[in-house]
Protein backbone atom coordinates (compact mmCIF):
# COMPACT_ATOMS: atom_id res chain seq x y z
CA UNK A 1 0.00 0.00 0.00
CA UNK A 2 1.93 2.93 -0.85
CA UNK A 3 -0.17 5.54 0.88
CA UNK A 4 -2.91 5.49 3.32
CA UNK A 5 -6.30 7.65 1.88
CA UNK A 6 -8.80 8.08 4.99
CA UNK A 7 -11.50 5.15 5.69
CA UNK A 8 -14.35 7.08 4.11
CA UNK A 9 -12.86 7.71 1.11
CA UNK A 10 -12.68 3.88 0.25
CA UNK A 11 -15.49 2.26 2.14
CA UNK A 12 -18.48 4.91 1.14
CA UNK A 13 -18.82 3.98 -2.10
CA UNK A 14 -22.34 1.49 -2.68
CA UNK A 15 -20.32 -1.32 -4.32
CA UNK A 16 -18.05 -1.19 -1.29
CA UNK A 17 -19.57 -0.87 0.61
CA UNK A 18 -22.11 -3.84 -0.22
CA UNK A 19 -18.69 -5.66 -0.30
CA UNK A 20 -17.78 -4.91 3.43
CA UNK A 21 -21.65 -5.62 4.68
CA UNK A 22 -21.37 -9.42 2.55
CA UNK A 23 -18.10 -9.96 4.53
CA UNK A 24 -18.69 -8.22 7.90
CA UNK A 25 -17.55 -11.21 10.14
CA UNK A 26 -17.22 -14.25 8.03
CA UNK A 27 -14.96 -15.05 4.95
CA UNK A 28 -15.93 -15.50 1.29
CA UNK A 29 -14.31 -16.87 -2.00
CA UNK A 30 -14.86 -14.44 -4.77
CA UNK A 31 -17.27 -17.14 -6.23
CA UNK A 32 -19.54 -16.51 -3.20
CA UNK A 33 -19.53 -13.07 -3.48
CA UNK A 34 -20.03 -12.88 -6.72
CA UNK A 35 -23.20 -14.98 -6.09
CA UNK A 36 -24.17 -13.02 -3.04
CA UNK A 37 -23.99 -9.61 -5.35
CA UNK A 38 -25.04 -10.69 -8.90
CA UNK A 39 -26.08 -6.81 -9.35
CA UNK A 40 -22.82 -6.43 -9.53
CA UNK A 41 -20.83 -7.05 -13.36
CA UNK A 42 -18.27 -9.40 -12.26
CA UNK A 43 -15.34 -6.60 -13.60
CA UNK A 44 -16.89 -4.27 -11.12
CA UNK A 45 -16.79 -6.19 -8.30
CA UNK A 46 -13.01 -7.53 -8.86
CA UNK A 47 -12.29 -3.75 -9.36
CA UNK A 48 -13.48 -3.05 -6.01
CA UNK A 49 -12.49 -5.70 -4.23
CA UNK A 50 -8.77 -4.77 -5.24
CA UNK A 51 -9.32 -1.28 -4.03
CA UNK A 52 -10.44 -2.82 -0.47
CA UNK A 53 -7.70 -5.38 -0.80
CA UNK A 54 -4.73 -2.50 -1.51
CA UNK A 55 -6.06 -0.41 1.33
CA UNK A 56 -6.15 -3.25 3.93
CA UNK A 57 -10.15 -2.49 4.33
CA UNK A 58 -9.72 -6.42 2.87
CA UNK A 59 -7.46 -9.67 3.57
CA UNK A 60 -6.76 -12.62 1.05
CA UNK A 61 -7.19 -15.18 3.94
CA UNK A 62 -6.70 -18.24 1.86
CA UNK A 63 -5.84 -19.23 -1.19
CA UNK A 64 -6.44 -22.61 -3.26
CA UNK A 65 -6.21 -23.86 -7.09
CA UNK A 66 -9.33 -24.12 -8.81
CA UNK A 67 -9.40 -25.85 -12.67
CA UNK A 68 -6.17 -23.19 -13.35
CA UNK A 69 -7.08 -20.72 -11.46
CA UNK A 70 -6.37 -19.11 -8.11
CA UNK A 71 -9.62 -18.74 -5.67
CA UNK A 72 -9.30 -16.38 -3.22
CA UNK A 73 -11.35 -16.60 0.44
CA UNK A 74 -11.31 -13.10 1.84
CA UNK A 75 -12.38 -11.62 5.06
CA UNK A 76 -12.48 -7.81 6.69
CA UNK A 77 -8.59 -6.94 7.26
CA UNK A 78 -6.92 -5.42 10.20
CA UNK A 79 -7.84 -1.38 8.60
CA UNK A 80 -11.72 -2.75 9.10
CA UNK A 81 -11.19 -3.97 12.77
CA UNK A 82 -11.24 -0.89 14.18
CA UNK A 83 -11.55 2.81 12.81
CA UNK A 84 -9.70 4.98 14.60
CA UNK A 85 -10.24 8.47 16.77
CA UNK A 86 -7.98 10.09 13.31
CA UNK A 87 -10.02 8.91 10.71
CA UNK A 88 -13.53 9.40 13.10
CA UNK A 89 -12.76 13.01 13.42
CA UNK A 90 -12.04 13.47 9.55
CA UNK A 91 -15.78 12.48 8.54
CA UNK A 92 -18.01 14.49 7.81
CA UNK A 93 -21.60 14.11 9.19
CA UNK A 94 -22.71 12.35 6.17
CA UNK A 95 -20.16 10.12 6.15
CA UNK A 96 -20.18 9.50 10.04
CA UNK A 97 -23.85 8.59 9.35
CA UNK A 98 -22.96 6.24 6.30
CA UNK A 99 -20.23 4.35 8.00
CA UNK A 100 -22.97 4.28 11.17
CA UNK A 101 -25.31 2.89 9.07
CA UNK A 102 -23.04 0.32 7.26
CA UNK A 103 -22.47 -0.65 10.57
CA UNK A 104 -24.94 -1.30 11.89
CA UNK A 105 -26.85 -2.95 9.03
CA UNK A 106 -24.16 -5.86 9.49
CA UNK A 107 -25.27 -6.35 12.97
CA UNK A 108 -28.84 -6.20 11.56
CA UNK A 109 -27.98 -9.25 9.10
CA UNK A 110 -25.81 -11.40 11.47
CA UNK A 111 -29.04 -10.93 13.31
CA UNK A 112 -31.62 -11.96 10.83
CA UNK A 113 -29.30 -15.32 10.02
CA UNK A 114 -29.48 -16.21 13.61
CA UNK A 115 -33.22 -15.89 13.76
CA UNK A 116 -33.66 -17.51 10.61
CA UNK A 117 -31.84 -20.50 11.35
CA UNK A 118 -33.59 -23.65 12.55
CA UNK A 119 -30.66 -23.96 16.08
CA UNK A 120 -32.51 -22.12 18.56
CA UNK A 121 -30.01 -23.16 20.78
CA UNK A 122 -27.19 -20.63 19.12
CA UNK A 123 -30.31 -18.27 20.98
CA UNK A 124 -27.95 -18.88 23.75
CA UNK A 125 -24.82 -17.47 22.74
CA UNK A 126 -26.71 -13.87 21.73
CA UNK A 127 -26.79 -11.19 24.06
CA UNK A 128 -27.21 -7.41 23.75
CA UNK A 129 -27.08 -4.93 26.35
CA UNK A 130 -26.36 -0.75 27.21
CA UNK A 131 -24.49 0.39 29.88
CA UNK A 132 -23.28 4.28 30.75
CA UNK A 133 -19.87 4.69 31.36
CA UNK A 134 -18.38 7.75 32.49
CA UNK A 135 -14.78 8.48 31.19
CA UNK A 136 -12.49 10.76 29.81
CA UNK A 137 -10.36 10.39 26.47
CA UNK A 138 -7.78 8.70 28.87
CA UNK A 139 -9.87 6.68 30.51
CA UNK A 140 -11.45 5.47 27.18
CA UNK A 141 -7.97 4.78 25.64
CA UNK A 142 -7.09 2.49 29.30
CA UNK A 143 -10.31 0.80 28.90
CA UNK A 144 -9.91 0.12 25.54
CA UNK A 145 -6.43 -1.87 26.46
CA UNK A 146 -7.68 -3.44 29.47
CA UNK A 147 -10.85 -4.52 27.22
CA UNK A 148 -8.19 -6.22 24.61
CA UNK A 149 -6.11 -7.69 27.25
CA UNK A 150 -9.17 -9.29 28.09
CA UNK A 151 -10.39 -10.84 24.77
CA UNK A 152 -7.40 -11.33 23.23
CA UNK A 153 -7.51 -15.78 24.57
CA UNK A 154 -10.87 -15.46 22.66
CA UNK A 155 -9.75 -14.25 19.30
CA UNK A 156 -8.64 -17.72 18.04
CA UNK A 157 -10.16 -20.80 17.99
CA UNK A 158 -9.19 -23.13 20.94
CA UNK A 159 -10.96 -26.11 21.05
CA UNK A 160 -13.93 -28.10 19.64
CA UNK A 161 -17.26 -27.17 20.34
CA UNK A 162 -16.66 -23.42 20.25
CA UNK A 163 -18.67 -21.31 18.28
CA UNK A 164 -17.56 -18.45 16.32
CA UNK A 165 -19.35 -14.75 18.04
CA UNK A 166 -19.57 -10.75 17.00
CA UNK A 167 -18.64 -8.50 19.56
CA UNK A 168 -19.36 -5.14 18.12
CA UNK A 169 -18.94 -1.99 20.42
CA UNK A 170 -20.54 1.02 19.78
CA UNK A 171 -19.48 4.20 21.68
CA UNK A 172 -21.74 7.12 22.05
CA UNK A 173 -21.10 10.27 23.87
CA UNK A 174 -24.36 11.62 25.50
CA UNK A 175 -25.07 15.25 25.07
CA UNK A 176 -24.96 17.44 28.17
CA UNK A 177 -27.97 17.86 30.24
CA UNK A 178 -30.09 14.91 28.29
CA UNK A 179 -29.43 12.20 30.70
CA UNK A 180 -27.79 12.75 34.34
């Protein structure tokens, strides 16, 4: 990557952004996604997905020979884990509210898969909640490290019978005087 254009500039675009949703927390060959977004002409969607791929936004997680060819399987990459404070204060409104909204509509999915499948049982693995917090930008940045500390034994797979889960956080300073 030779140099590093803000977050919004690559992800707000609709056929990126329909790339990111299809991917938010699973992998994909290009042969799924391709299926997944048949809107899409097949020369767009490569185009983009290099885009995402040279910006990190994307990993090539594996790679295998199919009848000649290389298939790619590729997932969110490390630029897609977490968007910074930097890149957060250079949006715009619209663009906060775009990226929000991408967002959130990949919760909204994962979501709709777990209620549409037939394992009621992965009912027990969801949880959702909303807490206040009251910090500072230092405290946010300890509890941040203290939070990763924490999860970092859960980010790989350990043994059988685990299933895969989405944290998402969602951070949301209250205004003044709305709530005490």
């Amino acid at each position: 990557m030779t140099e590093e254009r803000p977050i919004a500039d690559i992800v707000l675009h609709p056929v990126r952004m329909k790339i990111i949703q299809q991917l938010g927390g699973r992998s994909m060959t290009t042969t799924e996604l391709r299926e997944a977004l048949p809107e899409v002409k097949q020369a767009t969607l490569y185009r983009h997905v290099a885009a995402l791929l040279e910006a990190d936004i994307l990993a090539v997680v594996e790679e295998r020979q199919v009848r000649g060819a290389v298939e790619r399987t590729l997932a969110l990459g490390e630029r897609m884990a977490h968007v910074g404070q930097g890149e957060l204060q250079a949006m715009d409104a619209v663009q906060l509210r775009s990226a929000f909204a991408m967002f959130v509509s990949g919760l909204s999915n994962d979501f709709e898969e777990l209620l549409e499948d037939d394992r009621t049982e992965m009912r027990g693995l969801l949880g959702f909640s909303r807490a206040p917090l009251y910090l500072d930008a230092q405290d946010l940045e300890q509890l941040q490290s203290e939070f990763m500390q924490v999860l970092t034994p859960y980010l790989q797979p350990r043994r059988d019978g685990q299933h895969r889960i989405s944290l998402a956080t969602v951070l949301i300073p209250e205004i003044d005087g709305r709530n005490p």
